[in-house]
PDB file of N, CA and C in Angstrom:
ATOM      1  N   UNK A   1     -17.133  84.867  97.576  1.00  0.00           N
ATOM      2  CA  UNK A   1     -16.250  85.830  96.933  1.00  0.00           C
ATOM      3  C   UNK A   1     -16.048  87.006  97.886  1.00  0.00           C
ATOM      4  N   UNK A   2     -15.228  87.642  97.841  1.00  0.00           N
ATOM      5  CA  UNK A   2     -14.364  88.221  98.858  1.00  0.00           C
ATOM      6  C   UNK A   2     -14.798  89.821  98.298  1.00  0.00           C
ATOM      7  N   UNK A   3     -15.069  90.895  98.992  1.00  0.00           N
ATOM      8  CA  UNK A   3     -15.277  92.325  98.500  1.00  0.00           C
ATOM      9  C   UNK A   3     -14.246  93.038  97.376  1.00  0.00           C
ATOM     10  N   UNK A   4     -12.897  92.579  98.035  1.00  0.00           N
ATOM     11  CA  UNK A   4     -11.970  92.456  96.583  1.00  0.00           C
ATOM     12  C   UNK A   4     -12.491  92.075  95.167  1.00  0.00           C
ATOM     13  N   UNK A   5     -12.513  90.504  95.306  1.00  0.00           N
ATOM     14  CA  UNK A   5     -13.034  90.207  94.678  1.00  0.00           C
ATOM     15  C   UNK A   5     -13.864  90.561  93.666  1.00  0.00           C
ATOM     16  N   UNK A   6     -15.635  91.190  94.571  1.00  0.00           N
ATOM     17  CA  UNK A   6     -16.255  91.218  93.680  1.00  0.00           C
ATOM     18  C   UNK A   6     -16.008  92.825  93.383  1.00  0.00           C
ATOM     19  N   UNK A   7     -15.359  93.428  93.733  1.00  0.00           N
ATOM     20  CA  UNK A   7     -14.893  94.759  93.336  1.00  0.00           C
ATOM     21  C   UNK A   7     -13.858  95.005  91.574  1.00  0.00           C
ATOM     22  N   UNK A   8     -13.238  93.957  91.477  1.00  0.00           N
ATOM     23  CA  UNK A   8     -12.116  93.481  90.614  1.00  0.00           C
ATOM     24  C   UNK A   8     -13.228  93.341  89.302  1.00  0.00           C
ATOM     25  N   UNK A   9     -14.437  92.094  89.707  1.00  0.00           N
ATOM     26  CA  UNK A   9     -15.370  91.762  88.675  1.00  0.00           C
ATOM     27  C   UNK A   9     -16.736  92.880  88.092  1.00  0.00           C
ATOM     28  N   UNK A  10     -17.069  93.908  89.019  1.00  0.00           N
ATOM     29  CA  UNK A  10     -17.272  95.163  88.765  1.00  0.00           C
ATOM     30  C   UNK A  10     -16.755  96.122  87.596  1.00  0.00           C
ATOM     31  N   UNK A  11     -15.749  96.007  88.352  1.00  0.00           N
ATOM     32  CA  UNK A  11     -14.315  97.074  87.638  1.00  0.00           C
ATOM     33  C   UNK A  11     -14.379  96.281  85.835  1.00  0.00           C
ATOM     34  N   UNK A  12     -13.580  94.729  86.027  1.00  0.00           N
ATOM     35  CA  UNK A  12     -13.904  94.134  84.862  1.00  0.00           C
ATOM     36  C   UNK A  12     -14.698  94.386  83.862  1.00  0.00           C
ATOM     37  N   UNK A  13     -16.486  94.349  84.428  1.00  0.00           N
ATOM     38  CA  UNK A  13     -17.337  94.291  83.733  1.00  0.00           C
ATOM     39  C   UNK A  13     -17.688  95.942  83.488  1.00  0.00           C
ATOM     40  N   UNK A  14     -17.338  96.983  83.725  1.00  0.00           N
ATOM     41  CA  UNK A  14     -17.458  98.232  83.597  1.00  0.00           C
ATOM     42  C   UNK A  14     -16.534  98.575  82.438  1.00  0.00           C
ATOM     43  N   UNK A  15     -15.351  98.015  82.348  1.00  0.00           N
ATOM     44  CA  UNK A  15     -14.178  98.270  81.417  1.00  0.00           C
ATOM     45  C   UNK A  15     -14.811  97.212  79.917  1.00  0.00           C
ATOM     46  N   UNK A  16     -15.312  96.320  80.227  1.00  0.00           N
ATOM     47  CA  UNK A  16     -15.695  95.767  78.744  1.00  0.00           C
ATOM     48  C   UNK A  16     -16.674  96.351  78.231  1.00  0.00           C
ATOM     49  N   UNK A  17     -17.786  96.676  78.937  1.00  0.00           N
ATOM     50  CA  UNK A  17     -19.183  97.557  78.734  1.00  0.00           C
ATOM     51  C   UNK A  17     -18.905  98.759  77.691  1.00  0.00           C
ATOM     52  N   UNK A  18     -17.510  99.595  78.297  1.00  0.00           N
ATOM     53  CA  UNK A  18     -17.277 100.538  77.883  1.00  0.00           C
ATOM     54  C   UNK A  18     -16.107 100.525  76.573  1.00  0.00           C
ATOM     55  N   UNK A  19     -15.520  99.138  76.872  1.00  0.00           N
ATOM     56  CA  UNK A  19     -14.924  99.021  75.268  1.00  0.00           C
ATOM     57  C   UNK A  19     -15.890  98.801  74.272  1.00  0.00           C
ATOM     58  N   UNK A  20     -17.267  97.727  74.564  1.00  0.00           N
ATOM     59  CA  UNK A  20     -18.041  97.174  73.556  1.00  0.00           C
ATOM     60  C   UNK A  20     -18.680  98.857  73.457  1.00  0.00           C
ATOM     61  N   UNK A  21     -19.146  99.850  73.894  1.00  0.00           N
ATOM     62  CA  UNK A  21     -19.687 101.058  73.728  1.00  0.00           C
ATOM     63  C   UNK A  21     -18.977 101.719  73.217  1.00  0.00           C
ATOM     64  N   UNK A  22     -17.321 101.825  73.177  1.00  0.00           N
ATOM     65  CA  UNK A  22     -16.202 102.532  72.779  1.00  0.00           C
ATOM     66  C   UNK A  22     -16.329 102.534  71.087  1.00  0.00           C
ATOM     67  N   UNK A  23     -16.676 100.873  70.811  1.00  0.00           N
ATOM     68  CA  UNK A  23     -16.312 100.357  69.447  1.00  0.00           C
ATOM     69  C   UNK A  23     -17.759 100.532  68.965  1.00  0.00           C
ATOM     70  N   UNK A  24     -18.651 100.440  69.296  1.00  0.00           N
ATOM     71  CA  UNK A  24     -20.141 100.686  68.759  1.00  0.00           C
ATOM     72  C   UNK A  24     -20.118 102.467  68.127  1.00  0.00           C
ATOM     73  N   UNK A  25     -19.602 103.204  68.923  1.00  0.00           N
ATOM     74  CA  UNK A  25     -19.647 104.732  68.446  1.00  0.00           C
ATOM     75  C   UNK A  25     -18.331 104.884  67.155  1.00  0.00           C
ATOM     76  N   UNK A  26     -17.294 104.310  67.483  1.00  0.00           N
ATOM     77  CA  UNK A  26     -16.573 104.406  66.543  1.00  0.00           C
ATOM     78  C   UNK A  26     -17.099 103.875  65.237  1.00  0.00           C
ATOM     79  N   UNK A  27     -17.961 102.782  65.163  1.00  0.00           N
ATOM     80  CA  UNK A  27     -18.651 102.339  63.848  1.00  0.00           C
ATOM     81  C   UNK A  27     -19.177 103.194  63.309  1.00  0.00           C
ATOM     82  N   UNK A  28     -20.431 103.851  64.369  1.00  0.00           N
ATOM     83  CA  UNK A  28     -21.455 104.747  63.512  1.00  0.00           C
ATOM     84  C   UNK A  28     -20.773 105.761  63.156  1.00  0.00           C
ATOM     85  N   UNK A  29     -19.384 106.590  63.711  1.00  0.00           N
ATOM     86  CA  UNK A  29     -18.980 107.174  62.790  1.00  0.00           C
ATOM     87  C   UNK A  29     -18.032 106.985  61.866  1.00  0.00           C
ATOM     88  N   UNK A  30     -17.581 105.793  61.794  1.00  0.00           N
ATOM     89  CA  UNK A  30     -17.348 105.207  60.344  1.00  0.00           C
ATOM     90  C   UNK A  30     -17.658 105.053  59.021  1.00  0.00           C
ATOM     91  N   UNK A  31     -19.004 104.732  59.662  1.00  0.00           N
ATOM     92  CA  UNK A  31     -20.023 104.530  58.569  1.00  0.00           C
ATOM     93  C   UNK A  31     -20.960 106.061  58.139  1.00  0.00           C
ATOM     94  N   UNK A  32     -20.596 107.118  59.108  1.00  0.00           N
ATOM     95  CA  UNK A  32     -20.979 107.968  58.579  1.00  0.00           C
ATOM     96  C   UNK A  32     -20.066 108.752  57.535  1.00  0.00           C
ATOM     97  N   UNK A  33     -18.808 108.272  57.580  1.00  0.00           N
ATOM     98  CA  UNK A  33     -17.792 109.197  56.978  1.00  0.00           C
ATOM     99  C   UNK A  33     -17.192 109.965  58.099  1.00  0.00           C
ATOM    100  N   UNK A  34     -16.643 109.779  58.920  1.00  0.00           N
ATOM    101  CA  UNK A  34     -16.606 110.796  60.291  1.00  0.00           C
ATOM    102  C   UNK A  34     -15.179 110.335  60.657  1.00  0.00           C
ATOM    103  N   UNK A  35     -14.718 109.647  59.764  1.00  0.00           N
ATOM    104  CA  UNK A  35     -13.290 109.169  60.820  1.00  0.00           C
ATOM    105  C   UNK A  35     -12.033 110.029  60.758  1.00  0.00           C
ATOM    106  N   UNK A  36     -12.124 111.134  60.597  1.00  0.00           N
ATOM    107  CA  UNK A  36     -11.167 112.488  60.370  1.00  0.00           C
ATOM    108  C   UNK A  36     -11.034 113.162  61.576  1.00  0.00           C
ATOM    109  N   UNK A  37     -12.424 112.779  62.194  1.00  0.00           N
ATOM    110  CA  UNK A  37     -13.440 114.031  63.154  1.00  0.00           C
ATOM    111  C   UNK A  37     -12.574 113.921  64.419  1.00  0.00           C
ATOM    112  N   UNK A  38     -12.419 114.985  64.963  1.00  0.00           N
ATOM    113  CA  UNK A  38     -11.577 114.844  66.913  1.00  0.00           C
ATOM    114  C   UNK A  38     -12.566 113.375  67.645  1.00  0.00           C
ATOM    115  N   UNK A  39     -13.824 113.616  67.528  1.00  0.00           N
ATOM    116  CA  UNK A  39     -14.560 112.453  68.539  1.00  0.00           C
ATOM    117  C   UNK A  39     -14.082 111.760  67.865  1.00  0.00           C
ATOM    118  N   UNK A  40     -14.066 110.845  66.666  1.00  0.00           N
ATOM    119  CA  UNK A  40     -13.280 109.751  66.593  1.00  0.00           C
ATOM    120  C   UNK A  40     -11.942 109.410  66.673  1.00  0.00           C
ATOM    121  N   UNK A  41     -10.998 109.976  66.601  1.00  0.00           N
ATOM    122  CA  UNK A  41      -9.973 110.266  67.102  1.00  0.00           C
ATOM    123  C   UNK A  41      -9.216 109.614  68.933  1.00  0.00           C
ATOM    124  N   UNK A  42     -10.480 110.814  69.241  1.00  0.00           N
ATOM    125  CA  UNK A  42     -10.945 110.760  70.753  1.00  0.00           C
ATOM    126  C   UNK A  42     -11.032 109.436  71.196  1.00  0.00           C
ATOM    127  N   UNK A  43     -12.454 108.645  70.215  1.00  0.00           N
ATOM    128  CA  UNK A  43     -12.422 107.285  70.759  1.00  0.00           C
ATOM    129  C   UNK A  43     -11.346 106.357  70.639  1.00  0.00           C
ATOM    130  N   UNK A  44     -10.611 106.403  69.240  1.00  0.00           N
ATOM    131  CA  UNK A  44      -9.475 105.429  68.575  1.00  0.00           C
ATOM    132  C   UNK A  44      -8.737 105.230  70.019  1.00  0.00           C
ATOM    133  N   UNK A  45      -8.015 106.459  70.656  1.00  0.00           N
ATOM    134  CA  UNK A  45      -7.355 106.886  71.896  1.00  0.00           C
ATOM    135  C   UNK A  45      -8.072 105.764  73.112  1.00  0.00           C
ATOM    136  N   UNK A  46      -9.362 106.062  73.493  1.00  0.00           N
ATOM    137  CA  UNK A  46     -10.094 105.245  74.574  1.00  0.00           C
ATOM    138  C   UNK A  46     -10.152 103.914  74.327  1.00  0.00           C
ATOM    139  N   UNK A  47     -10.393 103.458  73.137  1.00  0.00           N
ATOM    140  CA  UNK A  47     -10.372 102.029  72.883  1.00  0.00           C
ATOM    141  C   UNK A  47      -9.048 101.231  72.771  1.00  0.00           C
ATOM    142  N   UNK A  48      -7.417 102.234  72.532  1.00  0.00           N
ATOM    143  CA  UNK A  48      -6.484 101.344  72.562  1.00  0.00           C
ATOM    144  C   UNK A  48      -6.083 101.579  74.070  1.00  0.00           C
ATOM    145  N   UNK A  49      -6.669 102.367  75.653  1.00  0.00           N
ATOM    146  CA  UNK A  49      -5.923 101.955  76.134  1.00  0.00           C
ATOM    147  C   UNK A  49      -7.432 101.150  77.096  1.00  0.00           C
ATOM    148  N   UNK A  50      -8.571 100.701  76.816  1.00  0.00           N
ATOM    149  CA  UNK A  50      -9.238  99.477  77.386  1.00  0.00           C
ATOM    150  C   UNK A  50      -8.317  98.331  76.758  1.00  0.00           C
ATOM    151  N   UNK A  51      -8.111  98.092  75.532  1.00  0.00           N
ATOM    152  CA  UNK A  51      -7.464  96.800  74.770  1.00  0.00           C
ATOM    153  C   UNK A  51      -6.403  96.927  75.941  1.00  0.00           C
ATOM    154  N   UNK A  52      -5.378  97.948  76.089  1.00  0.00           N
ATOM    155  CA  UNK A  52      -4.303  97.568  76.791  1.00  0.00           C
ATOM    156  C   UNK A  52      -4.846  97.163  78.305  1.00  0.00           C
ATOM    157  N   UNK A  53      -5.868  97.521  78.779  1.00  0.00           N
ATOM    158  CA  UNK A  53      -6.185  97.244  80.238  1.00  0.00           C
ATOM    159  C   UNK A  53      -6.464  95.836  80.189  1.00  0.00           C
ATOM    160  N   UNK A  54      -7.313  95.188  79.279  1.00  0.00           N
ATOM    161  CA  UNK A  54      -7.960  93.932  79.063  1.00  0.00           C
ATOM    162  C   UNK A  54      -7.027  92.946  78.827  1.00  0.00           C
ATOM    163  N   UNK A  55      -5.720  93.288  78.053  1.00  0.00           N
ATOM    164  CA  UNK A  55      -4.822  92.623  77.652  1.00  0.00           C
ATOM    165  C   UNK A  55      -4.019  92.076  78.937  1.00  0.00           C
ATOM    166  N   UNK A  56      -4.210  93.227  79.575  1.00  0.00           N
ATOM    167  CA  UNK A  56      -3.304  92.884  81.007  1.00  0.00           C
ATOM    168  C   UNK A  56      -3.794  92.109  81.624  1.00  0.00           C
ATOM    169  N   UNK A  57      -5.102  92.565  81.831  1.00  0.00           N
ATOM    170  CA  UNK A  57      -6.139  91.233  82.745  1.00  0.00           C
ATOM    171  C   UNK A  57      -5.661  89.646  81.672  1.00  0.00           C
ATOM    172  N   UNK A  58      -5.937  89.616  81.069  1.00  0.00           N
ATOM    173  CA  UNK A  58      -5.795  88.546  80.033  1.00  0.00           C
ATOM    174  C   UNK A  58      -3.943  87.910  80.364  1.00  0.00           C
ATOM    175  N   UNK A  59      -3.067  88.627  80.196  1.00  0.00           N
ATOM    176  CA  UNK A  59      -1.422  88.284  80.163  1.00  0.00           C
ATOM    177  C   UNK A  59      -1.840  87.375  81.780  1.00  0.00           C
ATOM    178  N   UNK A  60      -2.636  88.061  82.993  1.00  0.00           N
ATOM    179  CA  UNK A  60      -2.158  87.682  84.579  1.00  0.00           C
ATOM    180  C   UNK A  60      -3.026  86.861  84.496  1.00  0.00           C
ATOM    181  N   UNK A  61      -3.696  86.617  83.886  1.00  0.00           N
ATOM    182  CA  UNK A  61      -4.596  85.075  83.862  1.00  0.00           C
ATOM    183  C   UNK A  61      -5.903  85.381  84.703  1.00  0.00           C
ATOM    184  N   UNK A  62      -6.399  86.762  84.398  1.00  0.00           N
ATOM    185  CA  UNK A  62      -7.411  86.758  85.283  1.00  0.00           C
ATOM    186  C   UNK A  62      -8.580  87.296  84.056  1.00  0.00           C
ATOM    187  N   UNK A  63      -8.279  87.403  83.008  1.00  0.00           N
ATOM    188  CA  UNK A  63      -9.441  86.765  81.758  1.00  0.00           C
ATOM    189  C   UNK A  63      -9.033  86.312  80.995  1.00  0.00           C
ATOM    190  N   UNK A  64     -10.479  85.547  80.850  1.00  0.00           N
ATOM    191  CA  UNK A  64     -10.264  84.984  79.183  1.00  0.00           C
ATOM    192  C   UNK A  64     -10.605  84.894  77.987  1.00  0.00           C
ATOM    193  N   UNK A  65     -10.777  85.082  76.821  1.00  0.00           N
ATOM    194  CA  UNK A  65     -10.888  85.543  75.592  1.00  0.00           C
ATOM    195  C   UNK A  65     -11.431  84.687  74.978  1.00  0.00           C
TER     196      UNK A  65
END
């Protein structure tokens, strides 16, 4: 694998880490009653544009679901 390469699969695995962490905080304040609050808000914002990053990887065929 090529430094590209494993630079791309880095990047990848940094961007899902941080969606699956994105959506873990948005729960707990779900479940606290918190979904009014700016931080959740905040996250709603961060998590639709990983979906849009992932989606893209996903449309160019370079993940898969």
């Amino acid at each position: 694998m090529s430094g590209r390469e494993e630079k791309f699969e880095e990047m990848l695995q940094a961007i899902q880490k941080e969606y699956k962490d994105t959506v873990s905080k948005m729960e707990q304040l779900r479940a606290a009653g918190k979904i009014k609050t700016a931080t959740y808000k905040q996250l709603m914002g961060t998590k639709i544009m990983l979906q849009n990053m992932l989606s893209r990887y996903e449309i160019y065929g370079l993940l898969e679901r």
